[in-house]
Protein backbone atom coordinates (compact mmCIF):
# COMPACT_ATOMS: atom_id res chain seq x y z
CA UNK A 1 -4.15 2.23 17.69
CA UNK A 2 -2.03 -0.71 18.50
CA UNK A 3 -0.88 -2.49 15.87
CA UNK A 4 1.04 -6.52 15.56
CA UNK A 5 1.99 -8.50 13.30
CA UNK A 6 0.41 -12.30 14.24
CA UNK A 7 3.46 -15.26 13.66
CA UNK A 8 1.24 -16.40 10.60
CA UNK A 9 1.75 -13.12 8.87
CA UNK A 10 5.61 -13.30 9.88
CA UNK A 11 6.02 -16.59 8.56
CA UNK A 12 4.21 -16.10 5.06
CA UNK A 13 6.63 -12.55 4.65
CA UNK A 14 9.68 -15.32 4.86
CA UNK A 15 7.53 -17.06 2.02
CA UNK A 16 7.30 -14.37 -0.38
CA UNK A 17 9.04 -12.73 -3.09
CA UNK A 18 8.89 -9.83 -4.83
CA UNK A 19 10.58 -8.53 -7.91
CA UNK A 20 9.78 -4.65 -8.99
CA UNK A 21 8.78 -3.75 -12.28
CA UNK A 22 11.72 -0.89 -12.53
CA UNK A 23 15.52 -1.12 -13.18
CA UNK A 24 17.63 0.96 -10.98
CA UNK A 25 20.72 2.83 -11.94
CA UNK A 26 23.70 1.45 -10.27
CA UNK A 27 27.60 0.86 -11.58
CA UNK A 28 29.53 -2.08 -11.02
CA UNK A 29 32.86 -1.93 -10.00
CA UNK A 30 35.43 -4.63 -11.20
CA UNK A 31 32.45 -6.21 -13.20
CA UNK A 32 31.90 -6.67 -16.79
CA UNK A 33 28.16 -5.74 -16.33
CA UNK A 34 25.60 -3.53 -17.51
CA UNK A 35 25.32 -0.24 -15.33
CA UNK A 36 21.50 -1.22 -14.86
CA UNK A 37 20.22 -3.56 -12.55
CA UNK A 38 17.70 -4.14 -10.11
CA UNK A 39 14.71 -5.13 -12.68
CA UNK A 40 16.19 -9.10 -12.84
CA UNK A 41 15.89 -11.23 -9.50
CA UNK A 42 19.32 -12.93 -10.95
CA UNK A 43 22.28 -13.66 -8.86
CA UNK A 44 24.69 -10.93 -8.59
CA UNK A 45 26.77 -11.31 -5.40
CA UNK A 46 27.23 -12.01 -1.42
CA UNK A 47 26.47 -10.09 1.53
CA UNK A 48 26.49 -11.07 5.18
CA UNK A 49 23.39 -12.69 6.86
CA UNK A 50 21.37 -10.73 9.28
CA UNK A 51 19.13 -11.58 12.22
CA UNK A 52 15.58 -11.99 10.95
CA UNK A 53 16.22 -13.14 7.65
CA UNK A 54 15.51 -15.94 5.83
CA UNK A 55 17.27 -18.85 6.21
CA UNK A 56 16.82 -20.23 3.17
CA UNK A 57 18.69 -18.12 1.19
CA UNK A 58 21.68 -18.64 2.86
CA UNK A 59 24.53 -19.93 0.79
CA UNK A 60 25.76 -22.59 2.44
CA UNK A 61 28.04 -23.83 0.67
CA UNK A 62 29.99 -20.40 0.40
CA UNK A 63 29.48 -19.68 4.05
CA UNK A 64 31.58 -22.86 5.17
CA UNK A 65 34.96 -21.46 3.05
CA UNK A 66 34.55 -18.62 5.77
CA UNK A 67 33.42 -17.93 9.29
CA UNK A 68 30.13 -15.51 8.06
CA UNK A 69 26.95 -16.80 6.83
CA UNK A 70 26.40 -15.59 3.83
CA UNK A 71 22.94 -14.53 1.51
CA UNK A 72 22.95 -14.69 -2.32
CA UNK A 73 22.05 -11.04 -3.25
CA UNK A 74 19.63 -10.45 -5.86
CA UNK A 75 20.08 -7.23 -8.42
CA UNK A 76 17.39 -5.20 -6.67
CA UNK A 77 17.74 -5.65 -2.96
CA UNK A 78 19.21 -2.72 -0.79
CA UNK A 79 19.43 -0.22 -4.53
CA UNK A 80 15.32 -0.03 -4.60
CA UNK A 81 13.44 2.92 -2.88
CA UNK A 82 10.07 2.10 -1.69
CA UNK A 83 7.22 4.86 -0.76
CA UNK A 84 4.40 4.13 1.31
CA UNK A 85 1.38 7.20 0.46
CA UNK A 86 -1.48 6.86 2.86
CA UNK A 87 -4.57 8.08 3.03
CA UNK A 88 -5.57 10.00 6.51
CA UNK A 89 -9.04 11.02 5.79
CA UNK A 90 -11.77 10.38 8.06
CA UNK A 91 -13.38 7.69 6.13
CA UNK A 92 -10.87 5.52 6.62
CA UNK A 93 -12.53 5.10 9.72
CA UNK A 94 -15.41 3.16 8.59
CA UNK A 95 -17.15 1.40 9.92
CA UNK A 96 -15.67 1.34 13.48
CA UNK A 97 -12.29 0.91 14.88
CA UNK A 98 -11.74 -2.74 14.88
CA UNK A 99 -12.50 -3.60 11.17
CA UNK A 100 -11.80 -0.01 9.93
CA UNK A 101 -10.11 0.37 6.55
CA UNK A 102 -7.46 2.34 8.61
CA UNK A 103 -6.22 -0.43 10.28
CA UNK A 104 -6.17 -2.22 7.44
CA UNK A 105 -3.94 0.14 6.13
CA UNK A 106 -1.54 0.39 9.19
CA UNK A 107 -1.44 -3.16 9.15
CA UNK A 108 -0.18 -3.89 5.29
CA UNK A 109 1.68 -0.97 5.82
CA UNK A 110 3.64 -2.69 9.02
CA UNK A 111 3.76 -5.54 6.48
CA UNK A 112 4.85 -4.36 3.60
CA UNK A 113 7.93 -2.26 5.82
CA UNK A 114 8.69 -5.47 7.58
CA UNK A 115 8.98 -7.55 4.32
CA UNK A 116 10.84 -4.60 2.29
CA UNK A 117 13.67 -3.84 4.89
CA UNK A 118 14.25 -7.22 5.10
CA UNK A 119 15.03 -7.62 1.44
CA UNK A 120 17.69 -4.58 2.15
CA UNK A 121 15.22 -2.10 0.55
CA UNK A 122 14.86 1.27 2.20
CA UNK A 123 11.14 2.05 3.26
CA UNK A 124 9.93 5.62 3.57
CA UNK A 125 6.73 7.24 4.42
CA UNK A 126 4.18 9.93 3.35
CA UNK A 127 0.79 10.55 5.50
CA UNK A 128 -1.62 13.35 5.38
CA UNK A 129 -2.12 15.63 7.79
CA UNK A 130 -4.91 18.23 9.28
CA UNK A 131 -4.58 21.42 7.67
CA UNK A 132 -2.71 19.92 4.43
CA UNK A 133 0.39 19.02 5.66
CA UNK A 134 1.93 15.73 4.93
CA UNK A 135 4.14 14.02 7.96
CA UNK A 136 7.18 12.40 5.77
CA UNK A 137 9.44 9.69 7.39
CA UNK A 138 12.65 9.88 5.05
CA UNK A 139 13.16 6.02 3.83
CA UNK A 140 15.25 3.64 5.96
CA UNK A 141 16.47 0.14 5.64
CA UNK A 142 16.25 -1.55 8.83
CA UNK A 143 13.45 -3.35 10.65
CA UNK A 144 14.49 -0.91 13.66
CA UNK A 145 12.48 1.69 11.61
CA UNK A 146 9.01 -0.30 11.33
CA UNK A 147 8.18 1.08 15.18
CA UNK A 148 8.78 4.49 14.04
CA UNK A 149 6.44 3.76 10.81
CA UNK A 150 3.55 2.64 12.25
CA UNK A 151 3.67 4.97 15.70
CA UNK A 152 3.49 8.37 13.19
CA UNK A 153 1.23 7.02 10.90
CA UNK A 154 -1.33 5.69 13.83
CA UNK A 155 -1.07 8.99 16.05
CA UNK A 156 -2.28 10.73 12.89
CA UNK A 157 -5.73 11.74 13.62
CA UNK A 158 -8.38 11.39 10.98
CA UNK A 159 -8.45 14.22 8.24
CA UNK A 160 -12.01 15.51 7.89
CA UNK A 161 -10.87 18.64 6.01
CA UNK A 162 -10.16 18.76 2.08
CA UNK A 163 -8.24 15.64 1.18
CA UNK A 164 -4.62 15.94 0.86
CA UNK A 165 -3.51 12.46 -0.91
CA UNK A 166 -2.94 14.18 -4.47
CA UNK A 167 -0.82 17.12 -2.58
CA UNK A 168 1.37 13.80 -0.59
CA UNK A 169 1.71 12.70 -4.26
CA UNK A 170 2.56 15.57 -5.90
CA UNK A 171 5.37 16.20 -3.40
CA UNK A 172 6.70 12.71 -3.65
CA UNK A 173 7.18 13.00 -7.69
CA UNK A 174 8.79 16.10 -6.56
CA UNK A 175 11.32 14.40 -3.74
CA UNK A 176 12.56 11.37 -6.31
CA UNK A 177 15.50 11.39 -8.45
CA UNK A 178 15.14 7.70 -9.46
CA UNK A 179 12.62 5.39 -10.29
CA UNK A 180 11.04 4.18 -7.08
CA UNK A 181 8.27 1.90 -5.68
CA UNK A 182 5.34 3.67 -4.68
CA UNK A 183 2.83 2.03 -2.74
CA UNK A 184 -0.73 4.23 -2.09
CA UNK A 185 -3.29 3.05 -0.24
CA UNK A 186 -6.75 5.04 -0.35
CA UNK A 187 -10.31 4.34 -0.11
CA UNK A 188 -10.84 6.70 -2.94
CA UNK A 189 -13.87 8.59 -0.73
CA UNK A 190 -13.46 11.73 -2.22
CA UNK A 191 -13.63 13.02 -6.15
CA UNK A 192 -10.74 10.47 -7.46
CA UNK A 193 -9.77 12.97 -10.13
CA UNK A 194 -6.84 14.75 -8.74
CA UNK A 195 -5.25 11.36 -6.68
CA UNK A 196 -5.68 9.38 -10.49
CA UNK A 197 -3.29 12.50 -11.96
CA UNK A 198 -0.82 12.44 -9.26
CA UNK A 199 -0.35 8.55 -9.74
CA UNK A 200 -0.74 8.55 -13.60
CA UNK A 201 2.18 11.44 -13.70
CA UNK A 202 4.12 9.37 -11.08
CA UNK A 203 3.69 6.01 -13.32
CA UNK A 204 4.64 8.11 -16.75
CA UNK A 205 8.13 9.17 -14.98
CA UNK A 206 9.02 5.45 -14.91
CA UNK A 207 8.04 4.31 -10.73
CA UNK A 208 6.58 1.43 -9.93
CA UNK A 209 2.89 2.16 -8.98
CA UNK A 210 1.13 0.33 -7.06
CA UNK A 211 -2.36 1.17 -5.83
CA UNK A 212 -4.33 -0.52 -3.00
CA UNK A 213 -7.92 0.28 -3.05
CA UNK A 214 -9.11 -0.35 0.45
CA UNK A 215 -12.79 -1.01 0.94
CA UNK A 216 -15.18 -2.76 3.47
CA UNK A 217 -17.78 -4.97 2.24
CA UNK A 218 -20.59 -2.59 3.32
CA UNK A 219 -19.25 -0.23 0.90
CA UNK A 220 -20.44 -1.86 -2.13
CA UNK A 221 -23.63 -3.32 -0.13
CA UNK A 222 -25.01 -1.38 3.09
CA UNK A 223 -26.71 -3.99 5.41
CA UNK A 224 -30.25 -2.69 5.12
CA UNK A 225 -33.16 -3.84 3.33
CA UNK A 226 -37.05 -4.34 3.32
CA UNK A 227 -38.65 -1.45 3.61
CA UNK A 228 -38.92 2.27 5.35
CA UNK A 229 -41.99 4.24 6.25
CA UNK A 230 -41.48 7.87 6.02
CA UNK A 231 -43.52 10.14 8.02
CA UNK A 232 -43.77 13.91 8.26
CA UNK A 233 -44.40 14.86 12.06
CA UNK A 234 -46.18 17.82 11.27
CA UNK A 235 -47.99 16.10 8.08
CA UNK A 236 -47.39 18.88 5.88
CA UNK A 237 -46.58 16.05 2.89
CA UNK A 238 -48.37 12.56 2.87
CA UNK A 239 -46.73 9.60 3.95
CA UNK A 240 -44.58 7.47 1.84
CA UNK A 241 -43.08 4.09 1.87
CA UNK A 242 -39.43 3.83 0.40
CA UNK A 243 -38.52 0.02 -1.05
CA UNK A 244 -34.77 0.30 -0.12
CA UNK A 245 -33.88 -2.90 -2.03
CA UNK A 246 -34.64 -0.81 -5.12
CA UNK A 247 -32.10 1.88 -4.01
CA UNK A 248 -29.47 -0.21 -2.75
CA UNK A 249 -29.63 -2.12 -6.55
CA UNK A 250 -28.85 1.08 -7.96
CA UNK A 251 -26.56 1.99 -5.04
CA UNK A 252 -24.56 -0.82 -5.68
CA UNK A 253 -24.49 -0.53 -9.56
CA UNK A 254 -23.38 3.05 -9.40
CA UNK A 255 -20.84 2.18 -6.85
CA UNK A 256 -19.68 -0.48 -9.26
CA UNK A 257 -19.00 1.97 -11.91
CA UNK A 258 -16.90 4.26 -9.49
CA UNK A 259 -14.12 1.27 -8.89
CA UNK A 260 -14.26 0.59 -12.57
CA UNK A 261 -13.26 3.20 -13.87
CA UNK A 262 -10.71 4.33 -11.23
CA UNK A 263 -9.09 0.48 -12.66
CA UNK A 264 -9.27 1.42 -16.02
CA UNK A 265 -7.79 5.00 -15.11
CA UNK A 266 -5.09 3.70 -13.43
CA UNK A 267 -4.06 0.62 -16.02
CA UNK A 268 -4.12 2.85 -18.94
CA UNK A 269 -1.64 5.20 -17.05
CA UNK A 270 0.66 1.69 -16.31
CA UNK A 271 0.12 1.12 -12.54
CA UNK A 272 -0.93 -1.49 -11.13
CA UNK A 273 -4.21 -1.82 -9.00
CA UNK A 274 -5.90 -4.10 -6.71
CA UNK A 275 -9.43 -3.68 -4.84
CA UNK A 276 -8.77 -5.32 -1.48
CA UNK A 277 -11.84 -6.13 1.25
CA UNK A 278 -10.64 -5.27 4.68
CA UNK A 279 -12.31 -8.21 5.95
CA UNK A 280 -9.92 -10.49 3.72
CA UNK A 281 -7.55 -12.62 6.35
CA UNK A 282 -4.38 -10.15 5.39
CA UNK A 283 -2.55 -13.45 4.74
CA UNK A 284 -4.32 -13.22 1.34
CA UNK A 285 -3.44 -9.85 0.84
CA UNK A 286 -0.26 -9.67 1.21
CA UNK A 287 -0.33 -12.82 -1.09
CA UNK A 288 -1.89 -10.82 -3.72
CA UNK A 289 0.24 -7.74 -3.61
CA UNK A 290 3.06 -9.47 -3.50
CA UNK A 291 3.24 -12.55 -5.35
CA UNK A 292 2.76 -10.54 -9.02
């Protein structure tokens, strides 16, 4: 699945900011500072401009008494560890290929990586496997590593055996030693129970949780309606007509109920959560996710 970002997604990223909701251990030398930092977008110091960045936040004014250009650096950027947990099931392939919720997800994923590394951040990956194994891409923080990203997470082929997102999760809480931004995106198919555990565990050891429910429109309301004859072929039981506007009513109440509670779940345990619509321009996505 071939994946690009368009020059109006690329020129929003160099529009946004984003400040984590965790404070990361980290000792300053030759300052009279607190040891923690990374929770305040404040000032702390220099570091060289790269390629890519945004111009903006050069320091001009700094950058003339030398011959570098030079970016203020916030408390957070390059100390913050960011995971990206997606879902490889096979109904993340709904409804077909070119508005699937999958490539939705590769997409904010290529984002998201593009946006982080550029902050400095390190970007690392989890994705599900056949069989239960998880393909894990250790974090890195260059833009040189977004290829990488996106190739292993799109050659994954759909996982139509027992989910494996909780089991990605579970070995992630296991892998970090500091608090960390974890981003997992899901469609929440399956029995949420065990995924809502993993990320409610993950939230009460201090991370930054962030949950992206990914869903198509159709989801909450097929595209049927009037109504179906059914007919037995061998007219063993009479033949009945079926008012599928009643159904879908209930359909779409019950499936109301399901992406409720998941919210509630997942706010009581401290994480944040956001139902996104795949059809959404991801301009306003990534506006959303972001911009907190």
């Amino acid at each position: 699945m071939e994946i690009e970002l368009s020059k109006e997604v690329l020129h929003l990223l160099d529009r946004l900011k984003f400040t984590p909701r965790i404070k990361t251990q980290r000792r300053l030398a030759g300052r009279h500072a607190s040891p923690l930092a990374g929770g305040s977008p404040d000032f702390l110091e220099y570091r060289e401009y790269s390629a890519g960045e945004k111009a903006a936040d050069i320091d001009w004014r700094a950058s003339a008494k030398g011959d570098r250009l030079l970016v203020r650096k916030r408390e957070h950027q390059g100390l913050i560890q960011h995971w990206l947990v997606l879902d490889g099931s096979a109904s993340m392939e709904f409804p077909h290929p070119e508005e699937s919720k999958r490539r939705a997800q590769l997409l904010i994923a290529g984002a998201l990586t593009h946006f982080l590394s550029g902050q400095g951040d390190a970007v690392g990956l989890l994705i599900e496997k056949e069989g239960g194994a998880i393909e894990h891409l250790a974090p890195r923080r260059t833009r040189e590593g977004l290829a990488e990203l996106i190739r292993r997470a799109s050659a994954q082929p759909p996982v139509r055996a027992a989910p494996a997102l909780p089991a990605a999760l579970k070995i992630l809480a296991e892998m970090l030693r500091s608090p960390a931004v974890v981003w997992a995106m899901t469609d929440f198919a399956d029995a949420p129970g065990p995924a809502l555990t993993e990320l409610a565990h993950l939230a009460a050891a201090g991370h930054d949780v962030r949950v992206l429910h990914l869903a198509h429109p159709f989801e909450e309301r097929p595209p049927w309606g009037g109504d179906c004859l059914l007919r037995d072929p061998e007219d063993a039981i009479p033949e009945r007509r079926l008012h599928l506007e009643d159904l879908l009513r209930e359909y779409s109440e019950t499936y109301a109920r399901h992406c409720e509670a998941i919210a509630r779940a997942l706010r009581n345990a401290g994480a944040l959560y956001d139902r996104l619509e795949v059809t959404r321009p991801l301009e306003e996505i990534l506006t959303l996710i972001l911009e907190v």
